[in-house]
C-alpha atoms as a PDB file:
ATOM      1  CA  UNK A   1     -33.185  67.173   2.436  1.00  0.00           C
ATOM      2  CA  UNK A   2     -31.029  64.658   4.140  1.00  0.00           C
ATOM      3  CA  UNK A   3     -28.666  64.600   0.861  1.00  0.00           C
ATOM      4  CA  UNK A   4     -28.324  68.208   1.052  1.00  0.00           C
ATOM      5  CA  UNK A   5     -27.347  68.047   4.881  1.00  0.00           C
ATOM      6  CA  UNK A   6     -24.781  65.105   3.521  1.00  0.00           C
ATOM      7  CA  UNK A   7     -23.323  67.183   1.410  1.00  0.00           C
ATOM      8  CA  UNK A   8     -23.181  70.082   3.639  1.00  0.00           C
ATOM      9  CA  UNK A   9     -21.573  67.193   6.035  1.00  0.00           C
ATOM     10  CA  UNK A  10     -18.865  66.710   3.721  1.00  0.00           C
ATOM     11  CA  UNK A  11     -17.698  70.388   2.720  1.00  0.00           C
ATOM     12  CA  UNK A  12     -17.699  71.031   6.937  1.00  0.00           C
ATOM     13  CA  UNK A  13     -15.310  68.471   7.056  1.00  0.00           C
ATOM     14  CA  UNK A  14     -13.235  69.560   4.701  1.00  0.00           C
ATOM     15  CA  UNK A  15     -12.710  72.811   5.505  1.00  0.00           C
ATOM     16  CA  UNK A  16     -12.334  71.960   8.681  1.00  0.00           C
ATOM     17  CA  UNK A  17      -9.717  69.315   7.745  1.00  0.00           C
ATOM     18  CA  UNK A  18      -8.187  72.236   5.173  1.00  0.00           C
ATOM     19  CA  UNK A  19      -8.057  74.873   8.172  1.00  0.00           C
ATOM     20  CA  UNK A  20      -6.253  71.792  10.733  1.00  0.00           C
ATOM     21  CA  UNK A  21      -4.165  70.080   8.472  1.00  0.00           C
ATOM     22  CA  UNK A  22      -2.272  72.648   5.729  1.00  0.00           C
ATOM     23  CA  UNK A  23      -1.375  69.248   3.402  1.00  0.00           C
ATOM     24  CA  UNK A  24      -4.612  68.043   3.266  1.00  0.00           C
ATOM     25  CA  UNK A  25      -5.691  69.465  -0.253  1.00  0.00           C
ATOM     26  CA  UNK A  26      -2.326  68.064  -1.062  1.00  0.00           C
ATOM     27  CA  UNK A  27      -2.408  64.430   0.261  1.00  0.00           C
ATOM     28  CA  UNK A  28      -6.410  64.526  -1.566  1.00  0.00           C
ATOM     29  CA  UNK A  29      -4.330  65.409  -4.989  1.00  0.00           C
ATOM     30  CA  UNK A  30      -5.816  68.995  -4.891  1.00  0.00           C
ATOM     31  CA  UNK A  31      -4.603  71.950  -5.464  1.00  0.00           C
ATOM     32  CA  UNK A  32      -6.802  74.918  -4.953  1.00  0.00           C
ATOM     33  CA  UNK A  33      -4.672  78.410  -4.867  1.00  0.00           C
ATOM     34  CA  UNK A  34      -6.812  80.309  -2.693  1.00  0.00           C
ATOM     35  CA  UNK A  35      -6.697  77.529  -0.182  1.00  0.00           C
ATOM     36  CA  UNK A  36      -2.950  78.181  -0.102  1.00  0.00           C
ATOM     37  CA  UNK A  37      -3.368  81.793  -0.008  1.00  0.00           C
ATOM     38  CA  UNK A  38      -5.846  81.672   3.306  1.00  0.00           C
ATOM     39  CA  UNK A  39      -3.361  79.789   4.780  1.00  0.00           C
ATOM     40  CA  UNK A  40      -0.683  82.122   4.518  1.00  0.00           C
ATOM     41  CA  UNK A  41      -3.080  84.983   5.518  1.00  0.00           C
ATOM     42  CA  UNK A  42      -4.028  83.151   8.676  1.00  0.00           C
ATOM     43  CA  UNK A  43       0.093  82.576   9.335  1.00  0.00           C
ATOM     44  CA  UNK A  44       0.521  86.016   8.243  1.00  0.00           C
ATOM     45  CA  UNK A  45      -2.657  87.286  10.878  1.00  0.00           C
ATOM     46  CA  UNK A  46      -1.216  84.994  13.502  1.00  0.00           C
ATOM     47  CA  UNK A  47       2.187  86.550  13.206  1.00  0.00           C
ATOM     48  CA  UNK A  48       0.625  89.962  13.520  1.00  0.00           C
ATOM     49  CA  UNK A  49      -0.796  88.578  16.506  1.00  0.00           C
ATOM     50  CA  UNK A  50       2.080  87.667  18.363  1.00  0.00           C
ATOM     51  CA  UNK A  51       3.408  91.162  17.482  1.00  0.00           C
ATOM     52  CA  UNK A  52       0.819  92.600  19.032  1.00  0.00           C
ATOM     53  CA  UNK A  53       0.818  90.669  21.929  1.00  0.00           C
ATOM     54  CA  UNK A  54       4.543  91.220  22.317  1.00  0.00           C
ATOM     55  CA  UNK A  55       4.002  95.162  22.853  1.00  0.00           C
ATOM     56  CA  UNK A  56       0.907  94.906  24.692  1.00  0.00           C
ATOM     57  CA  UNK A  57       3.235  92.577  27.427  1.00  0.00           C
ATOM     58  CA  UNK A  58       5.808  95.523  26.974  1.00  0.00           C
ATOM     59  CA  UNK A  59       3.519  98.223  27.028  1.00  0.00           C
ATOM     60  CA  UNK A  60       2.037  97.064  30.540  1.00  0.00           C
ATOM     61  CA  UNK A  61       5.563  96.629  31.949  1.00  0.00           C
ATOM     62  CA  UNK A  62       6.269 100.160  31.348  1.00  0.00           C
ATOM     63  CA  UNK A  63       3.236 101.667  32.677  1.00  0.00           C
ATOM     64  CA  UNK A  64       3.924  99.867  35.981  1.00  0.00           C
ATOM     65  CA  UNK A  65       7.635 100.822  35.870  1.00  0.00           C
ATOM     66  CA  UNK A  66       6.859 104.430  35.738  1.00  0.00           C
ATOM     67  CA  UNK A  67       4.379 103.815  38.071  1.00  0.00           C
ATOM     68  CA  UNK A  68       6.733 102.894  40.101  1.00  0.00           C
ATOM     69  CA  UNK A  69       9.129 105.531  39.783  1.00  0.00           C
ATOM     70  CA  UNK A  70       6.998 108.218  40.416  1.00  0.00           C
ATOM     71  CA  UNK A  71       6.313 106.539  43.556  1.00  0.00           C
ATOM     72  CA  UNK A  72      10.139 106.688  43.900  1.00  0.00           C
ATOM     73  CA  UNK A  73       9.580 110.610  43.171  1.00  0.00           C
ATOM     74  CA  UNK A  74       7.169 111.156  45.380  1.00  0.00           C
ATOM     75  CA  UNK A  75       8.718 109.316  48.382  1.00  0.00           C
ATOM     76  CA  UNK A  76      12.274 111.510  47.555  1.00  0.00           C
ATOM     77  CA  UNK A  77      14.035 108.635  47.102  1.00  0.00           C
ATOM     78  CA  UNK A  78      15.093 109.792  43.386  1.00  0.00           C
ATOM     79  CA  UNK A  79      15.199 113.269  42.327  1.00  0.00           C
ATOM     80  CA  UNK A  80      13.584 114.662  39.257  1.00  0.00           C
ATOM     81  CA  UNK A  81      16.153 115.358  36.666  1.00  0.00           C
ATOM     82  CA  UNK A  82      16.666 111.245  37.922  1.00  0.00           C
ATOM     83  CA  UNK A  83      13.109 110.170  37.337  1.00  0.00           C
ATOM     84  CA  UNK A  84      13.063 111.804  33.946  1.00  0.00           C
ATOM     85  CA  UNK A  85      16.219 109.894  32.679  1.00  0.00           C
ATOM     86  CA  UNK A  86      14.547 106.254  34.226  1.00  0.00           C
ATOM     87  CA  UNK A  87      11.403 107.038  31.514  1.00  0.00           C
ATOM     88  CA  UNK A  88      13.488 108.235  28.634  1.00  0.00           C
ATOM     89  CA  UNK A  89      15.215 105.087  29.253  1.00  0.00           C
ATOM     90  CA  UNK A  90      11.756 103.076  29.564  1.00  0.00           C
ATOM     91  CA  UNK A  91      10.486 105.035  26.773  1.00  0.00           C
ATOM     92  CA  UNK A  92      13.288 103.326  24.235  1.00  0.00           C
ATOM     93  CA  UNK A  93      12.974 100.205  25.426  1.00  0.00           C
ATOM     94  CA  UNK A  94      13.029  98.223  23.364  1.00  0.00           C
ATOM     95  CA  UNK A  95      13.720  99.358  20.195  1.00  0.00           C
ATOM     96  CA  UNK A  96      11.001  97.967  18.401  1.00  0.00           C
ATOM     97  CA  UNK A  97       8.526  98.980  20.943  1.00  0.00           C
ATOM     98  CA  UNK A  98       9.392 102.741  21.705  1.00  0.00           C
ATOM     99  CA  UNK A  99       6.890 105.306  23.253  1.00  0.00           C
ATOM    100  CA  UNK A 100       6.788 107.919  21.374  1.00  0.00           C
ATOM    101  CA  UNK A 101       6.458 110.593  23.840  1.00  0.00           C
ATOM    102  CA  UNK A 102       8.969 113.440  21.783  1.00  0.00           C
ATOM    103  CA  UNK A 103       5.518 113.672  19.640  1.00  0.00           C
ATOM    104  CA  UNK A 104       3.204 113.638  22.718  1.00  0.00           C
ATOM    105  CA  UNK A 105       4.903 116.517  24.982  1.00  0.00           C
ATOM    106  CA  UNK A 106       6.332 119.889  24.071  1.00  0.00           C
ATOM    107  CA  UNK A 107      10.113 120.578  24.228  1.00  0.00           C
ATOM    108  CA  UNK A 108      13.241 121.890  22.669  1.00  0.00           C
ATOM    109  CA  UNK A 109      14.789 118.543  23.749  1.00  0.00           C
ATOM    110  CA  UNK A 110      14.134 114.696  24.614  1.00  0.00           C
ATOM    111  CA  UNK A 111      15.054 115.460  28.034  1.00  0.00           C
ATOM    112  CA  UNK A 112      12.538 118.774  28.325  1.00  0.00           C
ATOM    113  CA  UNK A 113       9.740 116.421  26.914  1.00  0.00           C
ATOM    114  CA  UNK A 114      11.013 113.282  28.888  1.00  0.00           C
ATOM    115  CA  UNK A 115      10.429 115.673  31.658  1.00  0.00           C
ATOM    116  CA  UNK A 116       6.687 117.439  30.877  1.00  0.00           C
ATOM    117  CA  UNK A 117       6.362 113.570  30.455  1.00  0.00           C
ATOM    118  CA  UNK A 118       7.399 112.992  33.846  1.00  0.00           C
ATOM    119  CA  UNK A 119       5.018 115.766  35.007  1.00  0.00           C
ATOM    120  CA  UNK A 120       1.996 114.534  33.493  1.00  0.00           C
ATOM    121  CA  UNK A 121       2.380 111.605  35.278  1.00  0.00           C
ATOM    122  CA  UNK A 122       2.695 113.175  38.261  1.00  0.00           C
ATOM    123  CA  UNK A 123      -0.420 115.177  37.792  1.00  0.00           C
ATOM    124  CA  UNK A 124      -2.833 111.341  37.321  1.00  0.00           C
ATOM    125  CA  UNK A 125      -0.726 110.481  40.621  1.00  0.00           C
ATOM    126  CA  UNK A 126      -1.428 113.622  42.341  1.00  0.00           C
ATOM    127  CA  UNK A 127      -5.153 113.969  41.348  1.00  0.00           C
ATOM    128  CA  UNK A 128      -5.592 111.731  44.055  1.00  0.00           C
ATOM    129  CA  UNK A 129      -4.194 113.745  47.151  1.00  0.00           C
ATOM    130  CA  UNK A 130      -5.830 116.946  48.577  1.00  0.00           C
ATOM    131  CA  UNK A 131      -5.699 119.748  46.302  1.00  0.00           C
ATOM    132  CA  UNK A 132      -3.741 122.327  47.902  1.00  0.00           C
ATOM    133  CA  UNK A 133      -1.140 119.337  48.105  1.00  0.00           C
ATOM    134  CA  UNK A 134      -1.405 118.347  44.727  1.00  0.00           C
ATOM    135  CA  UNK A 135      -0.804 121.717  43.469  1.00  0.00           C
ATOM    136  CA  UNK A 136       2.477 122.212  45.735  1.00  0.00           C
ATOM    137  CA  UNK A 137       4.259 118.865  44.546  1.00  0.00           C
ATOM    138  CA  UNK A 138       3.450 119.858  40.941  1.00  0.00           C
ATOM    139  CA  UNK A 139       4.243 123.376  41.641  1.00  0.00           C
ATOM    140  CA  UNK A 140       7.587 122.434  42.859  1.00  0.00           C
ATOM    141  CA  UNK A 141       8.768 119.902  40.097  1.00  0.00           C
ATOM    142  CA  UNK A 142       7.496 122.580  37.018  1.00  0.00           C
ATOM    143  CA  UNK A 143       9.851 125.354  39.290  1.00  0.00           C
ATOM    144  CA  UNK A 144      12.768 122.795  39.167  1.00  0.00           C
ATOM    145  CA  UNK A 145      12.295 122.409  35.091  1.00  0.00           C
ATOM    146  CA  UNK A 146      12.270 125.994  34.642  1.00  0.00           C
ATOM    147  CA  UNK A 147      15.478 126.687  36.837  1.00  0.00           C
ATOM    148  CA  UNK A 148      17.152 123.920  35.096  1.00  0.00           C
ATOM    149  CA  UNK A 149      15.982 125.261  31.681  1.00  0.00           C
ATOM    150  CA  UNK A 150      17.105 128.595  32.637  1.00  0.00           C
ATOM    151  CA  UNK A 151      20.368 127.795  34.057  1.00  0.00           C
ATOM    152  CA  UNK A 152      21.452 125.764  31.321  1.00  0.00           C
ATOM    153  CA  UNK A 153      20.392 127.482  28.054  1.00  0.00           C
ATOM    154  CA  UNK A 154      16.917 125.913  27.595  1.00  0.00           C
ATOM    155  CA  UNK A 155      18.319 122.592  27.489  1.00  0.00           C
ATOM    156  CA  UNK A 156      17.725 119.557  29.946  1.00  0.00           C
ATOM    157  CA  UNK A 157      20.648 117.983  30.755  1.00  0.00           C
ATOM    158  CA  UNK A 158      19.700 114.029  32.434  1.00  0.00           C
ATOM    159  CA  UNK A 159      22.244 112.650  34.842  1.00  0.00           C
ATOM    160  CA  UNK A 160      23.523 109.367  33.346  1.00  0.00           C
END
C-alpha cells in the first residue's frame, strides 16, 4: 500500500511539475508528444480566454453607454435621430467586437434598425414608469421614426 501511494507520489509531482514548468519533460531527457500537445491546448484555451474576457469588458461598457444615452433621451438633452447614431456608433465598436443588431431588429436600413434598436431600449427603460407614461414616450419616438421614414423615402438618415 504505501509503495503504491509512493508511486502515486511521484506521477502527482510530475504532472504537476509538467503543467508548471513547460521544459521539464525536456530538462528530464523526455519527450512525450502529447505532453507537448496539452500544452499548446492549454495556451491555445488560455488565449481563448483572454478573448473572451476582452468582449465581455467591451460588452459591459456598451450596455452602460447606451444606458446612458437613453438617459440622455429621456432627459431631452439629445434628440432621437441623435441617440440612434451614438448606438450605431457603439454598436461597431470595435471592430472585432461588433453587436450585431442589423440581424436582431427589422429595417430597410442600419439606421431604421439602429433606431427599433434604440426603441427597444427605451421600452426596458420605460417599463419602469407609470403606464400611461410609458406608452406616451414610446408613442412619441415610434411617431418620429415613421415621419422620418415617410418624409425621406423609407430611409433613416443619422445626423453625423
Amino acid at each position: 500500500m504505501a509503495i503504491r501511494l509512493s508511486a502515486l507520489g511521484v506521477v502527482l509531482i510530475a504532472l504537476v511539475a509538467v503543467w508548471t514548468q513547460p521544459d521539464f519533460l525536456d530538462r528530464c531527457g523526455l519527450n512525450l508528444a502529447f505532453l507537448s500537445e496539452l500544452r499548446e491546448q492549454r495556451v491555445r484555451a488560455g488565449q481563448r480566454r483572454d478573448v473572451l474576457d476582452r468582449h465581455a469588458e467591451v460588452i459591459k461598457a456598451r450596455i452602460c453607454a447606451k444606458q446612458k444615452v437613453v438617459h440622455e433621451l429621456l432627459a431631452g438633452r439629445i434628440a432621437f435621430l441623435q441617440a440612434a447614431r451614438q448606438f450605431k456608433d457603439l454598436n461597431e465598436t470595435p471592430i472585432t467586437c461588433q453587436d450585431n443588431y442589423r440581424s436582431r431588429f427589422p429595417g430597410r436600413s442600419d439606421g431604421e434598425k439602429v433606431c427599433r434598436q434604440v426603441l427597444a431600449w427605451l421600452d426596458l427603460d420605460l417599463a419602469g414608469l407609470p403606464p400611461d407614461q410609458g406608452k406616451a414616450l414610446s408613442h412619441r419616438y415610434e411617431q418620429e421614426l415613421r415621419e422620418h421614414l415617410e418624409s425621406h423615402d423609407g430611409v433613416v438618415v443619422l445626423p453625423e
